[in-house]
C-alpha atoms as a PDB file:
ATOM      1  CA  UNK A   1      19.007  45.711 -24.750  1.00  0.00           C
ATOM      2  CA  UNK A   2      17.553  48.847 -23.088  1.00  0.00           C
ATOM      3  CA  UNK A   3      16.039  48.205 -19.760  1.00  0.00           C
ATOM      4  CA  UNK A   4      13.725  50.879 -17.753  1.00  0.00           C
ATOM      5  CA  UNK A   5      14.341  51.404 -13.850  1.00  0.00           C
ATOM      6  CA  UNK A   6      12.205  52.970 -11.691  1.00  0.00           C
ATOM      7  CA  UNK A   7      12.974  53.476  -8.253  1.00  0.00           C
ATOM      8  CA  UNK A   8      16.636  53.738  -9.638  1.00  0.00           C
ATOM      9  CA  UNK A   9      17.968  56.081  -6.811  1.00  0.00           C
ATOM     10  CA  UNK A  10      16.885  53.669  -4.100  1.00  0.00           C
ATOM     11  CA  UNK A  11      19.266  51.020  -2.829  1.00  0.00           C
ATOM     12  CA  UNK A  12      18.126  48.128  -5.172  1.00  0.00           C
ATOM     13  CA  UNK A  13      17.676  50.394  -8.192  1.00  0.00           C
ATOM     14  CA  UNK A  14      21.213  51.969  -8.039  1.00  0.00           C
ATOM     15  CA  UNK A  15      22.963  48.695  -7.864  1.00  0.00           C
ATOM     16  CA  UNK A  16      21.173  46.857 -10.643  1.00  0.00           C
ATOM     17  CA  UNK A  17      21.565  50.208 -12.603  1.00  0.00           C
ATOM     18  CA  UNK A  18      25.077  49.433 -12.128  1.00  0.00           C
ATOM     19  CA  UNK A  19      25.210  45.321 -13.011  1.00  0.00           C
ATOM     20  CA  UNK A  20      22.774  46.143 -16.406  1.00  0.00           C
ATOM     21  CA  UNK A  21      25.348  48.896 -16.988  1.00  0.00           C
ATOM     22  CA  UNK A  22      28.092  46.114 -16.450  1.00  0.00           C
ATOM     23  CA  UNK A  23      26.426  43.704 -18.886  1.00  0.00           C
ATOM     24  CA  UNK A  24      26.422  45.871 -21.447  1.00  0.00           C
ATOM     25  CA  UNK A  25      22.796  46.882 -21.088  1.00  0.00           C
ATOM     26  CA  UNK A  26      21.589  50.331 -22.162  1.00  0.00           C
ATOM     27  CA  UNK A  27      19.502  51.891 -18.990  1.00  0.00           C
ATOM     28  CA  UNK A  28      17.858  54.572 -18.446  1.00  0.00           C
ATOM     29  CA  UNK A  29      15.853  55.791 -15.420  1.00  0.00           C
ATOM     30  CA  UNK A  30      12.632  57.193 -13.843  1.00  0.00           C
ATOM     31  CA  UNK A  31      12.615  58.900 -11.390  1.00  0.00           C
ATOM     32  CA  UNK A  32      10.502  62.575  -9.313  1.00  0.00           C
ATOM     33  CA  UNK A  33      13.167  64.233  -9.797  1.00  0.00           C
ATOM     34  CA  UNK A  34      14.088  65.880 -13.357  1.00  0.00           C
ATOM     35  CA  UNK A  35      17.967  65.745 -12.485  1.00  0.00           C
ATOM     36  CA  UNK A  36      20.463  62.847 -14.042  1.00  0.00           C
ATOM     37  CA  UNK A  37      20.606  61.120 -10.753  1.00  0.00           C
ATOM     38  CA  UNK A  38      24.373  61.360  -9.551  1.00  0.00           C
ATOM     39  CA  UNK A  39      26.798  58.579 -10.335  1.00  0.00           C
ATOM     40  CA  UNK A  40      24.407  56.160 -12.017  1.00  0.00           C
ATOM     41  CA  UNK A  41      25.585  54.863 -15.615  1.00  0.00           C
ATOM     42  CA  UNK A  42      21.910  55.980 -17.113  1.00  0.00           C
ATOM     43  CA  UNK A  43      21.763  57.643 -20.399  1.00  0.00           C
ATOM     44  CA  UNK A  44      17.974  59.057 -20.197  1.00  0.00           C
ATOM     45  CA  UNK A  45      16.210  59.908 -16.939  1.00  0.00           C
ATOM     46  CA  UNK A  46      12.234  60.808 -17.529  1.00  0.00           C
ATOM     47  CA  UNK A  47      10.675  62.950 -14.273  1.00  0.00           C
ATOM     48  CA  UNK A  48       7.312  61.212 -13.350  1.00  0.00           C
ATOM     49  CA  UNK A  49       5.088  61.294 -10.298  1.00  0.00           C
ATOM     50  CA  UNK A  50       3.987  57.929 -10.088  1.00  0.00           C
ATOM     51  CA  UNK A  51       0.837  58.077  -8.094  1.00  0.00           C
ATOM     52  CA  UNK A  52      -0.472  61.005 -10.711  1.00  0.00           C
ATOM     53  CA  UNK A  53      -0.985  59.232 -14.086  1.00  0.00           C
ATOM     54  CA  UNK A  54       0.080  57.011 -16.593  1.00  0.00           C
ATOM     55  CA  UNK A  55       3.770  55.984 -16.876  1.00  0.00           C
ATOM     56  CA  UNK A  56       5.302  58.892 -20.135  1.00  0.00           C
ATOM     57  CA  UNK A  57       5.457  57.221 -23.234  1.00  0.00           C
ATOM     58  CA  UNK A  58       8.551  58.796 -23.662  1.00  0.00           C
ATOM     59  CA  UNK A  59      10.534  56.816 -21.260  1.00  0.00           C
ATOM     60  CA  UNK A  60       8.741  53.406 -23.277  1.00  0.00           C
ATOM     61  CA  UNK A  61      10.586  54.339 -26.538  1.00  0.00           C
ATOM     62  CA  UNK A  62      12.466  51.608 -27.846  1.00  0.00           C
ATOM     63  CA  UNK A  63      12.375  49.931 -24.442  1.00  0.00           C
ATOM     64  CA  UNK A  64      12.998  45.897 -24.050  1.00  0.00           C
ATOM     65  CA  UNK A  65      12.341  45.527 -20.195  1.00  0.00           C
ATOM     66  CA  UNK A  66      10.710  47.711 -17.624  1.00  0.00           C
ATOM     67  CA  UNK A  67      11.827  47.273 -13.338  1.00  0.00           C
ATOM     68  CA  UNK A  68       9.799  48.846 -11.186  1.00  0.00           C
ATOM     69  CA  UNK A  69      11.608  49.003  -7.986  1.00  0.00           C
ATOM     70  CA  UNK A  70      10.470  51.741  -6.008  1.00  0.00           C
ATOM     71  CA  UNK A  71       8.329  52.623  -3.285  1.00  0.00           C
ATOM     72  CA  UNK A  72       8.537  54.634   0.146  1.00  0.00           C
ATOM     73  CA  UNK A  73      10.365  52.914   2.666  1.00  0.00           C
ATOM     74  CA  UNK A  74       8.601  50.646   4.620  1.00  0.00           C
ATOM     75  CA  UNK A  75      10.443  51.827   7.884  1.00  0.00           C
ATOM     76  CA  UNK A  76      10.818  55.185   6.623  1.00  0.00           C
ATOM     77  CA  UNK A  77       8.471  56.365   9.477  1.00  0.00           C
ATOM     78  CA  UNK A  78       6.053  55.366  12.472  1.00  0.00           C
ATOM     79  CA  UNK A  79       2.933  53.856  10.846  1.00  0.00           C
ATOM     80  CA  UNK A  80      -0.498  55.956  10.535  1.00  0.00           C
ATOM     81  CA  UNK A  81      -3.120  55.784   8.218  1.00  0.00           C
ATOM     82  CA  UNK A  82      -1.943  58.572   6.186  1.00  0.00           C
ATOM     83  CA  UNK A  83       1.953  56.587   6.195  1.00  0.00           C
ATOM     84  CA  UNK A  84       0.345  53.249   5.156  1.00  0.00           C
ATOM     85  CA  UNK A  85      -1.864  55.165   2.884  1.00  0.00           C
ATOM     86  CA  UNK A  86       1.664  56.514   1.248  1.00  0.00           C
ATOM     87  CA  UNK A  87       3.298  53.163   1.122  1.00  0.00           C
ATOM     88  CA  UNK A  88       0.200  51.449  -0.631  1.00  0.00           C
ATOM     89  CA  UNK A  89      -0.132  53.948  -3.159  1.00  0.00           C
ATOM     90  CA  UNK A  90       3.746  54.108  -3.817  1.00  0.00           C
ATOM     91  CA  UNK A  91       3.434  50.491  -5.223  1.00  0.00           C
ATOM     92  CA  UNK A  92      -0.227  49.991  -5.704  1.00  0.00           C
ATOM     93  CA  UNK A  93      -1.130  52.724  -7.250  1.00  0.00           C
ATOM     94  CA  UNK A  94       1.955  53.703  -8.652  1.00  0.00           C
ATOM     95  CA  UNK A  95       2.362  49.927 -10.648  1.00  0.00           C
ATOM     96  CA  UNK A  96      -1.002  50.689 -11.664  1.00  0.00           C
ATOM     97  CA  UNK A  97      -0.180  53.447 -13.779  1.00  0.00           C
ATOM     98  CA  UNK A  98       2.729  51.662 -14.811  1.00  0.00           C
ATOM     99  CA  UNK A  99       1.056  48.981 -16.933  1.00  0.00           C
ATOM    100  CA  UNK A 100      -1.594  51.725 -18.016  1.00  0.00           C
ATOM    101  CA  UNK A 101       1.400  53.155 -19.553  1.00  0.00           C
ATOM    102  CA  UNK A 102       2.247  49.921 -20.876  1.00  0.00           C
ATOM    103  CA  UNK A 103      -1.200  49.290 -22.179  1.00  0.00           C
ATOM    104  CA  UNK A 104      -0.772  52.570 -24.359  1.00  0.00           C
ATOM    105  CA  UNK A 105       2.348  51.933 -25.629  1.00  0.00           C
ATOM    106  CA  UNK A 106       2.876  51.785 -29.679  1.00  0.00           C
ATOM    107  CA  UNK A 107       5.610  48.973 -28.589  1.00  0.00           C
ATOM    108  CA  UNK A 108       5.893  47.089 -25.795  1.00  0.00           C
ATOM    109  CA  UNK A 109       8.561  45.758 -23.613  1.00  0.00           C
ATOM    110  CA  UNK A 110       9.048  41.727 -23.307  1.00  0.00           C
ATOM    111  CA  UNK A 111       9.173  41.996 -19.808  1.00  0.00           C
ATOM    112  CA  UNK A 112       7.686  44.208 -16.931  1.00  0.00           C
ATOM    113  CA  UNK A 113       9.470  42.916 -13.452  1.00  0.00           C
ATOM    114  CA  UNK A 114       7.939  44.436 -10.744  1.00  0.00           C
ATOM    115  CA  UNK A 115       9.257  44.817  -6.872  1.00  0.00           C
ATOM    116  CA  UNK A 116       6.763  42.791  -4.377  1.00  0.00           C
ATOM    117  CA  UNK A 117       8.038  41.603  -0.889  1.00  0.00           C
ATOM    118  CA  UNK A 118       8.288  38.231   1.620  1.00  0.00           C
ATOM    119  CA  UNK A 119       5.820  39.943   4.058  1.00  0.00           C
ATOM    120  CA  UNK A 120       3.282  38.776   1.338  1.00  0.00           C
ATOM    121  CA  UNK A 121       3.070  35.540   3.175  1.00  0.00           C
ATOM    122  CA  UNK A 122       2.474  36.958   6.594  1.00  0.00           C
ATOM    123  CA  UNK A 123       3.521  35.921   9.796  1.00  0.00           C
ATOM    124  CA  UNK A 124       4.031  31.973   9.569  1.00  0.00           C
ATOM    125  CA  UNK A 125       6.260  30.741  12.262  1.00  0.00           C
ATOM    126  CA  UNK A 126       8.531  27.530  11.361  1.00  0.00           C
ATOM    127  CA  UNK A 127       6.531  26.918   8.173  1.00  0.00           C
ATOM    128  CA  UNK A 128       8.992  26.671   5.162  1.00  0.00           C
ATOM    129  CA  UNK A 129       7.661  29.350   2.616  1.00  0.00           C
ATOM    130  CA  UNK A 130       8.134  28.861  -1.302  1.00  0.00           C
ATOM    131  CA  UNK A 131       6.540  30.775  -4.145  1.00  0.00           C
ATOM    132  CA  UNK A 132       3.652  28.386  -4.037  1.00  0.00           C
ATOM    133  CA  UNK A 133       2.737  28.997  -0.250  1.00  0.00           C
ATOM    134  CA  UNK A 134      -0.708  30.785   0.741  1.00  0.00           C
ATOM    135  CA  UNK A 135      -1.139  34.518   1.399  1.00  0.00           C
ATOM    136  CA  UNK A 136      -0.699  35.489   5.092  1.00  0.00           C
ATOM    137  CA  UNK A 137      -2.570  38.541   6.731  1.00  0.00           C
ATOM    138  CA  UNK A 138      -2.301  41.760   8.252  1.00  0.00           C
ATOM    139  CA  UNK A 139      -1.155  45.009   6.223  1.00  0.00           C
ATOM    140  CA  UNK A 140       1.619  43.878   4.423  1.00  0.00           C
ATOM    141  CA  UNK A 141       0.071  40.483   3.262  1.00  0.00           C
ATOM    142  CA  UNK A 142      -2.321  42.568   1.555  1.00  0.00           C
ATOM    143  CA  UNK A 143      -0.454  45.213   0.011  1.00  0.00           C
ATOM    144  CA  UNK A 144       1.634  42.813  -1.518  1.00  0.00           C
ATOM    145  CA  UNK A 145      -1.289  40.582  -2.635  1.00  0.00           C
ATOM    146  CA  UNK A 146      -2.855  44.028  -4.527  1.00  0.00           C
ATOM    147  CA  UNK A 147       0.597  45.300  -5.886  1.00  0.00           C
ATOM    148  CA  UNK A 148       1.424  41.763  -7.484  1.00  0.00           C
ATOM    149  CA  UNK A 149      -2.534  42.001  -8.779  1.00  0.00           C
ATOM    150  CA  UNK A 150      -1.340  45.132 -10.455  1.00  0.00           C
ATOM    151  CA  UNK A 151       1.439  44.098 -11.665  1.00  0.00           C
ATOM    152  CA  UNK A 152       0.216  40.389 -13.440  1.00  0.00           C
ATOM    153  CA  UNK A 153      -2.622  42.745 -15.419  1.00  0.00           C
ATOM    154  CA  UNK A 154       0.340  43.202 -17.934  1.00  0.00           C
ATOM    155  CA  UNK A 155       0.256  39.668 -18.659  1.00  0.00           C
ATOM    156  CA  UNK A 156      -2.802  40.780 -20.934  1.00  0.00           C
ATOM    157  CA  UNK A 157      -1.032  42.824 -23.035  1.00  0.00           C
ATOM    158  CA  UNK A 158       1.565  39.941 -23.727  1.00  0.00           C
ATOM    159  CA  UNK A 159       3.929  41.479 -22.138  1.00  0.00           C
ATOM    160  CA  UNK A 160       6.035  38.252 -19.262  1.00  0.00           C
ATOM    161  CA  UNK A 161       5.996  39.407 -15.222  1.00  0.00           C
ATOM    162  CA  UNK A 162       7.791  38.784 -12.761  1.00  0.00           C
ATOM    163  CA  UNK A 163       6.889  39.803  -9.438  1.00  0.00           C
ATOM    164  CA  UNK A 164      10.135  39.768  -7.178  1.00  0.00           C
ATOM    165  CA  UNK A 165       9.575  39.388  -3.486  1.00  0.00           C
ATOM    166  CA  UNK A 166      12.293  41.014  -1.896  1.00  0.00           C
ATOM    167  CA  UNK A 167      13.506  39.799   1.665  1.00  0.00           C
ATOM    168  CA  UNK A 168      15.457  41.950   4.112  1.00  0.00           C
ATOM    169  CA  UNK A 169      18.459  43.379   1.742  1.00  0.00           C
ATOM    170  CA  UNK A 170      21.606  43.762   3.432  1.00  0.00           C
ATOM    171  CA  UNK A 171      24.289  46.859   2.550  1.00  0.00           C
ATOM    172  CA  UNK A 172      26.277  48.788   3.899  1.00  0.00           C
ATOM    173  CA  UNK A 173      24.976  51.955   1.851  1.00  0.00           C
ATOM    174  CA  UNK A 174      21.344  52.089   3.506  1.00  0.00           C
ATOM    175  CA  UNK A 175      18.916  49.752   4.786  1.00  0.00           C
ATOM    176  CA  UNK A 176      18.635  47.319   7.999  1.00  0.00           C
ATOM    177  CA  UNK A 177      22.242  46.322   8.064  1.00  0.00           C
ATOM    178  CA  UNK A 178      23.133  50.178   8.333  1.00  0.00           C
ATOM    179  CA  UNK A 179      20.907  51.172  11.131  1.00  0.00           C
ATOM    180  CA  UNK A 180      22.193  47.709  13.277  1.00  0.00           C
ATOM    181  CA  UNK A 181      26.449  48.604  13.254  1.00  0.00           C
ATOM    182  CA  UNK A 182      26.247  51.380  15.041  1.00  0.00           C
ATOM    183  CA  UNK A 183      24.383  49.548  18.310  1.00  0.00           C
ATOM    184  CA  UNK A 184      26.423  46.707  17.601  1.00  0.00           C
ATOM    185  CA  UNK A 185      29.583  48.279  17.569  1.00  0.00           C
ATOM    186  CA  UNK A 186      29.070  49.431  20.767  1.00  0.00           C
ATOM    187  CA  UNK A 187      28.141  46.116  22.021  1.00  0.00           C
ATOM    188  CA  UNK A 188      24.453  47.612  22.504  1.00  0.00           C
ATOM    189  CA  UNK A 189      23.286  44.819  19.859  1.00  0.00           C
ATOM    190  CA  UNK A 190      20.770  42.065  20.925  1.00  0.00           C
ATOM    191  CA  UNK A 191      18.181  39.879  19.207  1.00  0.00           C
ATOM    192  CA  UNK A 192      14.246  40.945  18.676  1.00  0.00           C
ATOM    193  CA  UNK A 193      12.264  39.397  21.253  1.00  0.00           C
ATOM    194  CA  UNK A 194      12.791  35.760  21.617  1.00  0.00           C
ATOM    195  CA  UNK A 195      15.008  35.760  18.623  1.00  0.00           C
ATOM    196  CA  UNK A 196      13.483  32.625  17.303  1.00  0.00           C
ATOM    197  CA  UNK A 197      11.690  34.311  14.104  1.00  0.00           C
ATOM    198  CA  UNK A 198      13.281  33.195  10.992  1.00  0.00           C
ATOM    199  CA  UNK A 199      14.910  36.303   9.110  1.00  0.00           C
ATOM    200  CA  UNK A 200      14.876  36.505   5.041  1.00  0.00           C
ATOM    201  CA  UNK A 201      17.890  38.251   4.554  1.00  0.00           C
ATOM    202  CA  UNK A 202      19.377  38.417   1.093  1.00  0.00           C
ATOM    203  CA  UNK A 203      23.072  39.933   0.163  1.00  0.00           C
ATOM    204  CA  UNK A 204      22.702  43.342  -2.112  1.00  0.00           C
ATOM    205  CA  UNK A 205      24.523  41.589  -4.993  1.00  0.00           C
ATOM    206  CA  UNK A 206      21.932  38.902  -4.775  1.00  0.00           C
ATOM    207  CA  UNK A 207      19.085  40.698  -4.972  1.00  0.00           C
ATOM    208  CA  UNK A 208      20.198  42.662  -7.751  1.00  0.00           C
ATOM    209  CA  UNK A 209      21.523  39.535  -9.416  1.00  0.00           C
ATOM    210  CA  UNK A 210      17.532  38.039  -8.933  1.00  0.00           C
ATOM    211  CA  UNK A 211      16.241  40.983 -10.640  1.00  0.00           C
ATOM    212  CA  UNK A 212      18.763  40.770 -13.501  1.00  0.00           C
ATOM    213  CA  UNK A 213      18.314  37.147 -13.809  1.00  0.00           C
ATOM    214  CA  UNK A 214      14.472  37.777 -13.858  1.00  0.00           C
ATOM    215  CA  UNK A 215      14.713  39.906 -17.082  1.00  0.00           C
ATOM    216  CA  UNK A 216      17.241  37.716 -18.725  1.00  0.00           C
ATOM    217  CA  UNK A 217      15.426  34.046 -18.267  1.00  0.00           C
ATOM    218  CA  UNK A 218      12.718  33.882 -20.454  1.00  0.00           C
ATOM    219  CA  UNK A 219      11.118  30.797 -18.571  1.00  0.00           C
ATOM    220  CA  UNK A 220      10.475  32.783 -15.717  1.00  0.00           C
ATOM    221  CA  UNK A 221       6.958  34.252 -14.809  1.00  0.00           C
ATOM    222  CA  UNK A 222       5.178  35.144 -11.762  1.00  0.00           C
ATOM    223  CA  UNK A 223       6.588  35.386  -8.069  1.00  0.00           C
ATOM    224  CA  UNK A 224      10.367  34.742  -7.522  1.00  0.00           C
ATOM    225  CA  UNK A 225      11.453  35.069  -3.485  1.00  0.00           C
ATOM    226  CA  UNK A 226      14.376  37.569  -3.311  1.00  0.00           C
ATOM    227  CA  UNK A 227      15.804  35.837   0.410  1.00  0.00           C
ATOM    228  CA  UNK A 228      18.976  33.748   0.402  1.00  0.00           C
ATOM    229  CA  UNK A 229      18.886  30.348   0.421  1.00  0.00           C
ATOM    230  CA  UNK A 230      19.556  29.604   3.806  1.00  0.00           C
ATOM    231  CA  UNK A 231      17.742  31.684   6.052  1.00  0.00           C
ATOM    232  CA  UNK A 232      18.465  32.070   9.664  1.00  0.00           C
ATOM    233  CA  UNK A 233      16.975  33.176  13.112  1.00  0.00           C
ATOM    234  CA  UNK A 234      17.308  36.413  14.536  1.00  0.00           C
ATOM    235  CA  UNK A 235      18.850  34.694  16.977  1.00  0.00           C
ATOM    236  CA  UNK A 236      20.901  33.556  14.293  1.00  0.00           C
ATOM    237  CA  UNK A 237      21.930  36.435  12.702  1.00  0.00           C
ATOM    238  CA  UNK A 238      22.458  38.637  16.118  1.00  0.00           C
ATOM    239  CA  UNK A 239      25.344  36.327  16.968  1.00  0.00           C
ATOM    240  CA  UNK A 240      26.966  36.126  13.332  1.00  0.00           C
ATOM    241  CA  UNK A 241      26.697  39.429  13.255  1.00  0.00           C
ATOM    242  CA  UNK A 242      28.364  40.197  16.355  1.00  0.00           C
ATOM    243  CA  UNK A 243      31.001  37.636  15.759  1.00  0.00           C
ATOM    244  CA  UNK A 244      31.494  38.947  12.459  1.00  0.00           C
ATOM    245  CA  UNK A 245      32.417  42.648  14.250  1.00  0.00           C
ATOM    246  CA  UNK A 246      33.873  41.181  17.398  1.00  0.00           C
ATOM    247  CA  UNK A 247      31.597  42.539  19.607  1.00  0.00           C
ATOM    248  CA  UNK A 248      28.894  41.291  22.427  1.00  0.00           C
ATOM    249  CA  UNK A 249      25.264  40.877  21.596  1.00  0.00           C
ATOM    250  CA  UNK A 250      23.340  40.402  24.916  1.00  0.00           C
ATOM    251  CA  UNK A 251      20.696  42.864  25.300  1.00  0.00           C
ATOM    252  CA  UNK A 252      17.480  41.407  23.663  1.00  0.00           C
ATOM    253  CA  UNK A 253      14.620  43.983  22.418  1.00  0.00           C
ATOM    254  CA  UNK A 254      11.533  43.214  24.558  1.00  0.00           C
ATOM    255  CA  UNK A 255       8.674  43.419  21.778  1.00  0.00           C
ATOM    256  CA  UNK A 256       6.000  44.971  23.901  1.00  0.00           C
ATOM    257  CA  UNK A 257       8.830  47.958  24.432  1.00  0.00           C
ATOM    258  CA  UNK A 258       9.392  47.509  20.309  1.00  0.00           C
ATOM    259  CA  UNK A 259       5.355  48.065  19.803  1.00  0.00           C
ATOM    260  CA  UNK A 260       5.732  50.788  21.939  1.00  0.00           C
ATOM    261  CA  UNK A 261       8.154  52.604  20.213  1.00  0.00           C
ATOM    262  CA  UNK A 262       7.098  51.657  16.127  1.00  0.00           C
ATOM    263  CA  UNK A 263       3.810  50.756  16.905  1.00  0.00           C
ATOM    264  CA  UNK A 264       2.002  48.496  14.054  1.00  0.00           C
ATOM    265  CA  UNK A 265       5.354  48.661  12.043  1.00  0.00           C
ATOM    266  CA  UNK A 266       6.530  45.739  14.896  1.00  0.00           C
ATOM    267  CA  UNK A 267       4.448  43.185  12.838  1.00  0.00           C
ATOM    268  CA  UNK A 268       7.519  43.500  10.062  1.00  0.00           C
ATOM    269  CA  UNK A 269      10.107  43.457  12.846  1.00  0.00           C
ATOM    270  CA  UNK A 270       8.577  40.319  14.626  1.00  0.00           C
ATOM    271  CA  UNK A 271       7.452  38.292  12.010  1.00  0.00           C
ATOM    272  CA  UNK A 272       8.536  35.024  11.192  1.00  0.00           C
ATOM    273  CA  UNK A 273       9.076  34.484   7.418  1.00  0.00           C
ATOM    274  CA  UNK A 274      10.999  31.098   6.161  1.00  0.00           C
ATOM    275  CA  UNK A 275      11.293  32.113   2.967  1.00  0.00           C
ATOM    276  CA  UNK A 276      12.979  29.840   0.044  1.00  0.00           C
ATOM    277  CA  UNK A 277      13.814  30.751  -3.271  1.00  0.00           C
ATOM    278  CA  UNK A 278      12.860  27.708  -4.952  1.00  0.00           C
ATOM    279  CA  UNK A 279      12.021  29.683  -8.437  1.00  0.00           C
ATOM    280  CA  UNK A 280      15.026  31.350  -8.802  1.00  0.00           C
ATOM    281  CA  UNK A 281      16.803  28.496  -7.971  1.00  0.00           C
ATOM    282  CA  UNK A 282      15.065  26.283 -10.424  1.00  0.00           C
ATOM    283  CA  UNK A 283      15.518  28.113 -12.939  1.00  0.00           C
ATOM    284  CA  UNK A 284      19.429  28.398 -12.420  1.00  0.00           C
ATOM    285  CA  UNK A 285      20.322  31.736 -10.306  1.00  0.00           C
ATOM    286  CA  UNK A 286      23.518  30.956  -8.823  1.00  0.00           C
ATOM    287  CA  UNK A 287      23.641  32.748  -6.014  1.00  0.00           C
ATOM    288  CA  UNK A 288      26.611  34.977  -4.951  1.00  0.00           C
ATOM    289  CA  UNK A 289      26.552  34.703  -1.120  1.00  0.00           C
ATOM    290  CA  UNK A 290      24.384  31.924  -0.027  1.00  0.00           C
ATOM    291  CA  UNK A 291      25.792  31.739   3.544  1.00  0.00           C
ATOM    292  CA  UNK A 292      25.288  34.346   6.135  1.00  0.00           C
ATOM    293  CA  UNK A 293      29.139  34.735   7.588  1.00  0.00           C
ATOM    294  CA  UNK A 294      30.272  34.730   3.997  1.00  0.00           C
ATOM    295  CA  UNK A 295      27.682  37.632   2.925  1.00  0.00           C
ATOM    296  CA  UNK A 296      28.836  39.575   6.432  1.00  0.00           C
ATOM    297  CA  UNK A 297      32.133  39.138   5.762  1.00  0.00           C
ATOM    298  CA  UNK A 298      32.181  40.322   2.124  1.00  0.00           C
ATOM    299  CA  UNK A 299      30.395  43.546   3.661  1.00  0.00           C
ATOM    300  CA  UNK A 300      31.830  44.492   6.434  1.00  0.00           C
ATOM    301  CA  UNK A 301      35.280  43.563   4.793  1.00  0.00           C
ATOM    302  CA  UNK A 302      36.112  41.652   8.750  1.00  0.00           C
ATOM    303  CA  UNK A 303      36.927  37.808   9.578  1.00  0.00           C
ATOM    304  CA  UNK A 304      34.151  36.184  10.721  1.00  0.00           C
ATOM    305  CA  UNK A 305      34.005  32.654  12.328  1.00  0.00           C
ATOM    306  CA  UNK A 306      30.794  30.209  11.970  1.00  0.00           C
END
């Protein structure tokens, strides 16, 4: 089977580059760049700009599934109108012109599985969220409500979609879980506020393992939540996490000093999202690392104790 990536530099993209790879998958790769990206078992990588035009039919040929996981980084930098203007268009726009590219294709993939994210349902408090929950508000509600849009109009051109909404994705290699060790291995670590905000997180392996699992079940159409199945507080997850590097967590993050310092960006930080993954788990993902201390201790490579 030869499966597209987009966004296959990023931190989801390498590593399901790397498990389609390990399944015997042929993959090949999209990317800005017209360089082989480094390290990545991809046999064809096509250059692209995705917010000027149409996906290249070239990197359609003979293609069986197209991932779309990229995107700039939601934290990548405080939040403006031009910044939220860049992340929109890095998924709106950009999975626009993916399924225009689709549209003109001679043949098309089976499946198209695009990238969404949990912040579609907004800020919701206790509320426990599955796939079938309501829309929230506020910027990244709608973003993800006008990238999924894009994304189901290539349902029309029989193509099945999947529209994966990723939760906070923990590595070592980038991401949240990199930019907490170092203040947490000095014992600088705290919770966010109040702590009592329920935190999606989802192991890298997992969320890789989703997206794989999305192309290979045939059953499966429409949203999927990418969050583990037992989500915590960040209460929760400040103290596992400190327990899990033997260090003190006791200096909370005031959120007016948080707004302060990221500005509108604190909505993401703040938010409370009880996400469940009732679709993937319904239609048989076994997940790798269901438990928190399990998933910390398999990355950080320490003892940790519930």
């Amino acid at each position: 089977m030869k499966t597209l990536v987009i966004g296959a530099t990023g931190l989801i993209g390498r590593n399901l580059c790397r498990l389609l790879a390990a399944e015997g998958h042929t993959v090949s790769a999209v990317s800005r760049s017209v360089t082989k990206p480094a390290g990545l078992p991809v046999v064809e990588t096509y250059q692209w700009e995705p917010e000027s035009g149409p996906l290249p039919q070239a990197a359609l040929d003979e293609v069986d599934a197209v991932v779309n996981v990229a995107g700039e980084p939601i934290d990548a930098r405080r939040w403006n109108d031009e910044q939220k203007r860049r992340i929109r268009d890095s998924r709106v726009v950009a999975t626009e012109n993916i399924v225009e590219g689709l549209r003109s294709a001679d043949r098309k993939p089976a499946i198209f599985v695009s990238g969404s994210a949990v912040g579609f349902y907004g800020d919701r408090g206790d509320e426990e969220l599955d796939e079938h929950s309501p829309a929230g508000r506020g910027f990244m509600s709608e973003l993800c409500q006008e990238w999924e849009a894009r994304a189901a109009r290539a349902t029309d051109l029989g193509i099945r979609v999947v529209q994966v909404r990723t939760g906070v994705v923990l590595s070592t290699e980038s991401g949240a879980l990199k930019k907490m060790l170092a203040p947490f291995k000095l014992g600088l670590g705290g919770t966010l506020g109040s702590g009592t905000q329920w935190f999606p997180w989802i192991h890298i392996e997992d969320i890789a393992g989703i997206f794989y699992h999305a192309i290979q079940t045939g059953s499966l159409t429409g949203p999927v939540n990418g969050g583990a199945p037992h989500p915590v507080t960040n209460s929760q997850f400040t103290r596992q996490l400190a327990r899990t590097l033997h260090r003190p967590a006791f200096l909370p993050v005031p959120e007016t000093a948080m707004r302060v310092l990221v500005g509108e960006m604190a909505d993401v930080l703040f938010g409370s999202l009880r996400v469940l993954p009732k679709a993937a788990l319904a239609s048989g993902y076994e997940f790798r690392h269901p438990q928190l201390a399990e998933a910390l201790t398999n990355l950080l490579g320490r003892s940790a104790q519930v």
